[in-house]
Protein backbone atom coordinates (compact mmCIF):
# COMPACT_ATOMS: atom_id res chain seq x y z
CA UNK A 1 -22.40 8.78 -17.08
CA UNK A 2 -21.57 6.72 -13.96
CA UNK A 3 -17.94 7.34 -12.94
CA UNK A 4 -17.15 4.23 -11.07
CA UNK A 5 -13.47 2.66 -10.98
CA UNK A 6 -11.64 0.19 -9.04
CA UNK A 7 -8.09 1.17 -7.37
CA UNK A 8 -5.43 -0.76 -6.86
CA UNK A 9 -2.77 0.73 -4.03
CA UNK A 10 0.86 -0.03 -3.99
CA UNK A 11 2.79 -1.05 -1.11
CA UNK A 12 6.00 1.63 0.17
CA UNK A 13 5.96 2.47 3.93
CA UNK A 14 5.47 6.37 4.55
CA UNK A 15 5.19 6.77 0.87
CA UNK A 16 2.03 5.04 0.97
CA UNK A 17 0.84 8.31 2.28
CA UNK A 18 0.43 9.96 -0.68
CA UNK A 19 -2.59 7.47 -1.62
CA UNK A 20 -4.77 9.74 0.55
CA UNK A 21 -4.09 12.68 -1.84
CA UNK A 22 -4.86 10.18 -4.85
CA UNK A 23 -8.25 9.25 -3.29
CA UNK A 24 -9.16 13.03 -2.51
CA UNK A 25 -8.69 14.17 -5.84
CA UNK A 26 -10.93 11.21 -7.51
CA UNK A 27 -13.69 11.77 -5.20
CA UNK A 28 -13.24 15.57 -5.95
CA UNK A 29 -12.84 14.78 -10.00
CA UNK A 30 -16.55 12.87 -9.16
CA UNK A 31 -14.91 9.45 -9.72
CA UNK A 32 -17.31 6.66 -7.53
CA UNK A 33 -14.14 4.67 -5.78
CA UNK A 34 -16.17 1.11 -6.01
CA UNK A 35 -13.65 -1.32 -4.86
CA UNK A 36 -10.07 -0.86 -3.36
CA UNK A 37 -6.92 -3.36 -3.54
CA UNK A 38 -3.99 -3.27 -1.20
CA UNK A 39 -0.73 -3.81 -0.74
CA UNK A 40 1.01 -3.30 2.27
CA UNK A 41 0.55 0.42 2.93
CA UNK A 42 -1.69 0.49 0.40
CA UNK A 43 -3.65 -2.25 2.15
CA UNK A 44 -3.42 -0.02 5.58
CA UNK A 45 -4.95 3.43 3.93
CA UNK A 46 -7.15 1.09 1.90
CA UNK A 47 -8.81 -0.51 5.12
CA UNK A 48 -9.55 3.09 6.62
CA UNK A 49 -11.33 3.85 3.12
CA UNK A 50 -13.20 0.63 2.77
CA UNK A 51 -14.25 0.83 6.45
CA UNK A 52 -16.17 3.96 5.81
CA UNK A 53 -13.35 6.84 6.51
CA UNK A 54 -12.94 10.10 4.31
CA UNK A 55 -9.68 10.76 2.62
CA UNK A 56 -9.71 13.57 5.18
CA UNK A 57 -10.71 11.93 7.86
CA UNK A 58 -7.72 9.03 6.84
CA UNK A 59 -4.88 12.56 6.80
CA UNK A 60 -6.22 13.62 10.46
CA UNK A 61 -5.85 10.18 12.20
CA UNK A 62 -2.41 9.88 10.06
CA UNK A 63 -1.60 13.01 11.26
CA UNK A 64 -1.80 12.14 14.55
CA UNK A 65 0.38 8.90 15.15
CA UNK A 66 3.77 9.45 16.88
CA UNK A 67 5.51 8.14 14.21
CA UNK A 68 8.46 8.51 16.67
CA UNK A 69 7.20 5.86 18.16
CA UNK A 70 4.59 4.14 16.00
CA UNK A 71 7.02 0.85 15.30
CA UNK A 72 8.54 0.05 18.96
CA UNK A 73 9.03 -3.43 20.33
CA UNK A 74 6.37 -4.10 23.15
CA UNK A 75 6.85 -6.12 25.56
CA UNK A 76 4.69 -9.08 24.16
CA UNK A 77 6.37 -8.37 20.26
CA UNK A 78 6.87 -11.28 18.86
CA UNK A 79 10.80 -11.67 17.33
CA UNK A 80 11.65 -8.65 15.01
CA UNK A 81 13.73 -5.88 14.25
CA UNK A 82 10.60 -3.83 14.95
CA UNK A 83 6.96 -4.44 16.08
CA UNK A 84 3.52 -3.55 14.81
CA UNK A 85 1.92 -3.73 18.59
CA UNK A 86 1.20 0.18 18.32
CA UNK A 87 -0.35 -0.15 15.05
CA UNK A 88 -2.25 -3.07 15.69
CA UNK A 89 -3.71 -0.26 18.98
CA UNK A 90 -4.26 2.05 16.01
CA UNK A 91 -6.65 -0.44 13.95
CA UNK A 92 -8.01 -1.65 17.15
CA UNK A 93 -8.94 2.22 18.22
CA UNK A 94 -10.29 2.66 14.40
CA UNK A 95 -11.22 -0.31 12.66
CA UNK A 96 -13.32 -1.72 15.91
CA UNK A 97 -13.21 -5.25 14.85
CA UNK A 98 -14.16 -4.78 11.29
CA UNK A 99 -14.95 -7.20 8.85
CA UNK A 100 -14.23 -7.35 4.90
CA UNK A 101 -18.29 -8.48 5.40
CA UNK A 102 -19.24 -5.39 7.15
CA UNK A 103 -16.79 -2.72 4.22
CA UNK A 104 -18.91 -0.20 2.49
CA UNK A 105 -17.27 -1.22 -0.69
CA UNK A 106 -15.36 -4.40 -1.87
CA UNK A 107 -11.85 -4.55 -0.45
CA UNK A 108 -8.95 -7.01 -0.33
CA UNK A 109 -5.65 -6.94 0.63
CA UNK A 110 -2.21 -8.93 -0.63
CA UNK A 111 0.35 -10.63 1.71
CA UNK A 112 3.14 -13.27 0.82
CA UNK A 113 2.44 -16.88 2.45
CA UNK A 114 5.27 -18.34 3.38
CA UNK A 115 4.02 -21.79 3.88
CA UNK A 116 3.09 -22.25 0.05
CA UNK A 117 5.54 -19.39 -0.94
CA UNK A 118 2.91 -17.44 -2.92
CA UNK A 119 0.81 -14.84 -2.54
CA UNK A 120 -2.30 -14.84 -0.43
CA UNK A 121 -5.39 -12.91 -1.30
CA UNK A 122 -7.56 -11.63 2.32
CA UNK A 123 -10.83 -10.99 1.82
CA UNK A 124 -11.98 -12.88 5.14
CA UNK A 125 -12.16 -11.87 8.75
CA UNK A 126 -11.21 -8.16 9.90
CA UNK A 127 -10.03 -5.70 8.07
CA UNK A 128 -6.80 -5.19 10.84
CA UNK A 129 -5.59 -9.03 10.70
CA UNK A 130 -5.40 -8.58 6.75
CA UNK A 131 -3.30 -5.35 7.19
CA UNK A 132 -1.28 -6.59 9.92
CA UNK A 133 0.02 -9.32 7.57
CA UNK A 134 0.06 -7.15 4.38
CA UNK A 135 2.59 -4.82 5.88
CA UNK A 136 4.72 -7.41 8.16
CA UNK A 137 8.18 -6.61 5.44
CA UNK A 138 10.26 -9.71 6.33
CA UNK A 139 13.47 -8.76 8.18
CA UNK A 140 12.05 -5.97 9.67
CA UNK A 141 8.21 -6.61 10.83
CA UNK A 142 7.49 -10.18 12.71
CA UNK A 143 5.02 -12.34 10.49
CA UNK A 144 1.65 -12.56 11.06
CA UNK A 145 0.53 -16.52 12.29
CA UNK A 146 -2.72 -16.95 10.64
CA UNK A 147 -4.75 -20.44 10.72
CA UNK A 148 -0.92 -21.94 10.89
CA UNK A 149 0.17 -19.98 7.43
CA UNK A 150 2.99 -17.25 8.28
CA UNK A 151 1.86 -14.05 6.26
CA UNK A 152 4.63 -11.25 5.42
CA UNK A 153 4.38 -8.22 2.93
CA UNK A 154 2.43 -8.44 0.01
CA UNK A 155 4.83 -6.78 -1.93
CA UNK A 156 7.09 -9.53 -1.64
CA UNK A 157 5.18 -11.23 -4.84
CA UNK A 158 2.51 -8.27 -5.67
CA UNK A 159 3.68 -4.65 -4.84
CA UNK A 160 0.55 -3.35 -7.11
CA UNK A 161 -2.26 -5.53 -6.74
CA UNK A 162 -3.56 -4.78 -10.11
CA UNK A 163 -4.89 -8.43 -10.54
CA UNK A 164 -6.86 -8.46 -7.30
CA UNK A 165 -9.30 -5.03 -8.12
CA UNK A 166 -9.64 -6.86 -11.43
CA UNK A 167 -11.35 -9.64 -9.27
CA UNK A 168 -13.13 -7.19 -7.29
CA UNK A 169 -14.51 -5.75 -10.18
CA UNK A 170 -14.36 -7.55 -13.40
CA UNK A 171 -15.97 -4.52 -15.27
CA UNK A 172 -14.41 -1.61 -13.80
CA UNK A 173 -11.38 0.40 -15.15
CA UNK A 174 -8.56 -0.22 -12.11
CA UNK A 175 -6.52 3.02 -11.52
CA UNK A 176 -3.52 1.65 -10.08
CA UNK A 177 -0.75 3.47 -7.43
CA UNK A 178 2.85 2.85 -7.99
CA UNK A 179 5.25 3.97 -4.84
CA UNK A 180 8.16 3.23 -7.07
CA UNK A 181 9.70 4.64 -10.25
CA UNK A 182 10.27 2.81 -12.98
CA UNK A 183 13.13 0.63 -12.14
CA UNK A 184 16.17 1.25 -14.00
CA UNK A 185 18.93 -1.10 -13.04
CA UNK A 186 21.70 1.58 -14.84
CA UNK A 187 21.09 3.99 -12.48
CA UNK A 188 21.16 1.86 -8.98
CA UNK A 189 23.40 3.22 -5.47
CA UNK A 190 23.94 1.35 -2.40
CA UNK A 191 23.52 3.96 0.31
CA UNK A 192 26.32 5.15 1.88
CA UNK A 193 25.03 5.25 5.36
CA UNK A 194 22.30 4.01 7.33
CA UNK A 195 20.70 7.36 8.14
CA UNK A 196 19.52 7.39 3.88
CA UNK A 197 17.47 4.41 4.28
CA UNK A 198 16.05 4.06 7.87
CA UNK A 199 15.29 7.08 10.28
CA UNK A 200 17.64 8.37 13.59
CA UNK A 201 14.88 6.67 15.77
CA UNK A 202 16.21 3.32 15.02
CA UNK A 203 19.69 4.09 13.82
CA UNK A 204 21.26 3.55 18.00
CA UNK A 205 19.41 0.37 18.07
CA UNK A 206 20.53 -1.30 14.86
CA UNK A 207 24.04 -0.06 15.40
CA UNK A 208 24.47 -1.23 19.20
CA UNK A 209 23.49 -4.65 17.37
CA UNK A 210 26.70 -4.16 15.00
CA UNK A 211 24.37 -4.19 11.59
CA UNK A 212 24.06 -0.78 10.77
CA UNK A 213 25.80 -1.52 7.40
CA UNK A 214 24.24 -4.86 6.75
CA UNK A 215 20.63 -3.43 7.57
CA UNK A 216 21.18 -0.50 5.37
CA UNK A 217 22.24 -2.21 2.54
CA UNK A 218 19.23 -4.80 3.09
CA UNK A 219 16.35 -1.85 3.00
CA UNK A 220 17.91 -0.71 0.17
CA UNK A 221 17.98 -4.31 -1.53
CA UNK A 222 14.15 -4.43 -0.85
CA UNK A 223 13.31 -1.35 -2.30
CA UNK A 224 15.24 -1.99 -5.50
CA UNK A 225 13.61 -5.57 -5.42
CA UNK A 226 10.11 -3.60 -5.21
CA UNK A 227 10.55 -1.51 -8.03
CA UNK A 228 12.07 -4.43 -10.16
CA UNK A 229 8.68 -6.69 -9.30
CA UNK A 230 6.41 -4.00 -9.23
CA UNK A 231 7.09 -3.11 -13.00
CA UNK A 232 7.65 -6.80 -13.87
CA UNK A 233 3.77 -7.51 -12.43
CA UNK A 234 2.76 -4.04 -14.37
CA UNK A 235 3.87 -5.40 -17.00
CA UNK A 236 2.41 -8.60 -17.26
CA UNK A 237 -0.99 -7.31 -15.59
CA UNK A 238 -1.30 -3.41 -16.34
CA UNK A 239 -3.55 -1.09 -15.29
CA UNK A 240 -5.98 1.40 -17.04
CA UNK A 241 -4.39 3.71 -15.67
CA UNK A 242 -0.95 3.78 -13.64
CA UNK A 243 -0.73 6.79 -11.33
CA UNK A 244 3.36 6.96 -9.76
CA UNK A 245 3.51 9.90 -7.17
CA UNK A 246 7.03 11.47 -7.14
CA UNK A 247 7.76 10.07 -3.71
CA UNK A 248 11.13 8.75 -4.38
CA UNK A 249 13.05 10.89 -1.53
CA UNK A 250 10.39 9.48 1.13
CA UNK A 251 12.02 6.28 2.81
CA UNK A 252 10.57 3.61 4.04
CA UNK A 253 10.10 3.87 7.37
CA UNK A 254 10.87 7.60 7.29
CA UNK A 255 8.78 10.26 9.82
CA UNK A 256 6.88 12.34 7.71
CA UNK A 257 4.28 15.15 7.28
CA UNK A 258 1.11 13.44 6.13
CA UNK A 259 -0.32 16.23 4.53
CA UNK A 260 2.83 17.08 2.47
CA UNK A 261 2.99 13.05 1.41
CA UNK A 262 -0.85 13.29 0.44
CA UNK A 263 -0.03 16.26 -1.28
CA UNK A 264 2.19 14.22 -4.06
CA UNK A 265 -0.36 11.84 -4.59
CA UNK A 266 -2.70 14.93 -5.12
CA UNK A 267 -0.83 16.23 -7.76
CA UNK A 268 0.06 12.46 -9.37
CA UNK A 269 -3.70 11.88 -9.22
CA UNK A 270 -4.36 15.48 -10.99
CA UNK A 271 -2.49 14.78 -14.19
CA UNK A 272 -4.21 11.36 -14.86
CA UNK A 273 -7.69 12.60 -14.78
CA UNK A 274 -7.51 13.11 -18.84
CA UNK A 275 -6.27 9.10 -18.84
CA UNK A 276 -9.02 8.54 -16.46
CA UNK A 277 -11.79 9.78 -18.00
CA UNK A 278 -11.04 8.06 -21.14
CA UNK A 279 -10.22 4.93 -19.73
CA UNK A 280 -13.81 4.99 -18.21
CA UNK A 281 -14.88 5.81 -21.77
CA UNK A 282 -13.30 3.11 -23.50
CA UNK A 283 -14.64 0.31 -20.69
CA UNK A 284 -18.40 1.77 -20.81
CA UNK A 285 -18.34 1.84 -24.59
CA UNK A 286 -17.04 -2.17 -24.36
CA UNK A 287 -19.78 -3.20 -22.41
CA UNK A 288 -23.00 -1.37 -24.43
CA UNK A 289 -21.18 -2.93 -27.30
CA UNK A 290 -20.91 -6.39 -26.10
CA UNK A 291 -24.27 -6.59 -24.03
CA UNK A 292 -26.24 -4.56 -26.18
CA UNK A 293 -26.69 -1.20 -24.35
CA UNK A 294 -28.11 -3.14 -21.21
């Protein structure tokens, strides 16, 4: 029995680093990944996948940014709170200039376009242009100018580009990565302090700027928004199978250990193999019935 699926990665900053753990344990489980959808984060460890990288091989370069450092203005940044010029160097140094054309497997990636205000699906051009856009978060990251259309975060519309793998493959079961619990309005704080939302790296900055309360209360506003659209799109377009790694003390823009991050999505991944498998099941036994065992 061929084992092929089609995942769908959520958008969520450092959390998005558990999706390496959720791809190792697939190919381990002998799951064929045969298309990948992104979302922000989801679109950046997607491109390294699609592009020909092992999950392994994703962790080690991970592993190895100066996160520290990894989001300081340049001297060319365009206007933003922070700038993407060092990871833009990082898809330069990796991606080498390439092209959804040139993937080893169907990809595409989700950003917001705020010329039409809706959501733009790349699947044209390189691979870093589409990621540079997916994970621009308004407020924070500039936008990305593309053929005149200003591109920022996917996750603005689609946190869990569910409908997109479907696209990429029609006849697939799409395993689907949720950075967010399930949001529960009830149970919703307002940070007390910056330092719960944002890391110490940027806390001088912001406060010299006399935000430091309006910021944090902002990064917390998008993260509730995300979890309130991301099960609001689940729900209208769900999964086979909806994998959530327990990442919920990772912020968004936190410095973490890539290994321990992966290690969550490891785990997540782990206990849906049963769902998995039957998911896979279900979808092969559709298609022999409707085309006849062909």
């Amino acid at each position: 029995m061929q084992k092929e699926i089609a995942v769908a990665l959520g958008g969520g900053g450092a959390k998005g680093n558990s999706h390496i753990g959720v791809l190792r344990r697939l190919e381990e489980a002998g799951f064929t990944i045969a298309a990948v959808a992104g979302t922000s984060m989801g679109a950046m460890v997607g491109s390294f996948y699609a592009a020909g990288y092992s999950p392994d091989e994703i962790e080690e370069i991970f592993s190895q940014v100066d996160q520290t450092k990894l989001y300081e203005l340049g001297l060319l940044a365009q206007p933003g709170l922070l700038g993407l010029g060092h990871v833009a160097q990082l898809l330069d140094d990796k991606l080498q200039g390439k092209t959804f054309a040139e993937t080893r497997i169907p990809a595409a990636f989700v950003a917001t376009d705020l010329e039409c205000n809706c959501e733009a699906i790349l699947a044209e051009g390189t691979l870093k242009d589409a990621v540079l856009a997916s994970i621009a978060v308004p407020g924070i990251f500039p936008p990305r100018i593309h053929d005149g259309h200003h591109l920022v975060d996917g996750g603005v519309l689609n946190p869990v580009p569910v409908s997109v793998a479907r696209k990429l493959a029609s006849k697939l079961p799409v395993v689907a990565v949720a950075l967010s619990p399930p949001f529960m309005p009830e149970s919703v704080k307002l940070p007390g302090s910056l330092a719960s939302v944002v890391p110490e790296v940027f806390i001088k900055r912001i406060t010299r700027l006399n935000i430091s309360q309006a910021m944090s209360i902002f990064l917390q506003s998008v993260d509730l928004s995300n979890q309130a659209i991301t099960d609001l799109r689940l729900e209208k377009e769900p999964p086979d199978v909806l994998i959530r790694p327990r990442v919920e003390a990772v912020g968004l823009l936190d410095n973490v250990v890539v290994s321990e991050v992966a290690k969550l999505g490891y785990e997540a991944a782990d206990a849906a193999l049963p769902q998995i498998e039957r998911a896979l099941r279900r979808s092969q036994g559709f298609f022999q019935i409707l085309f006849g065992g062909k």
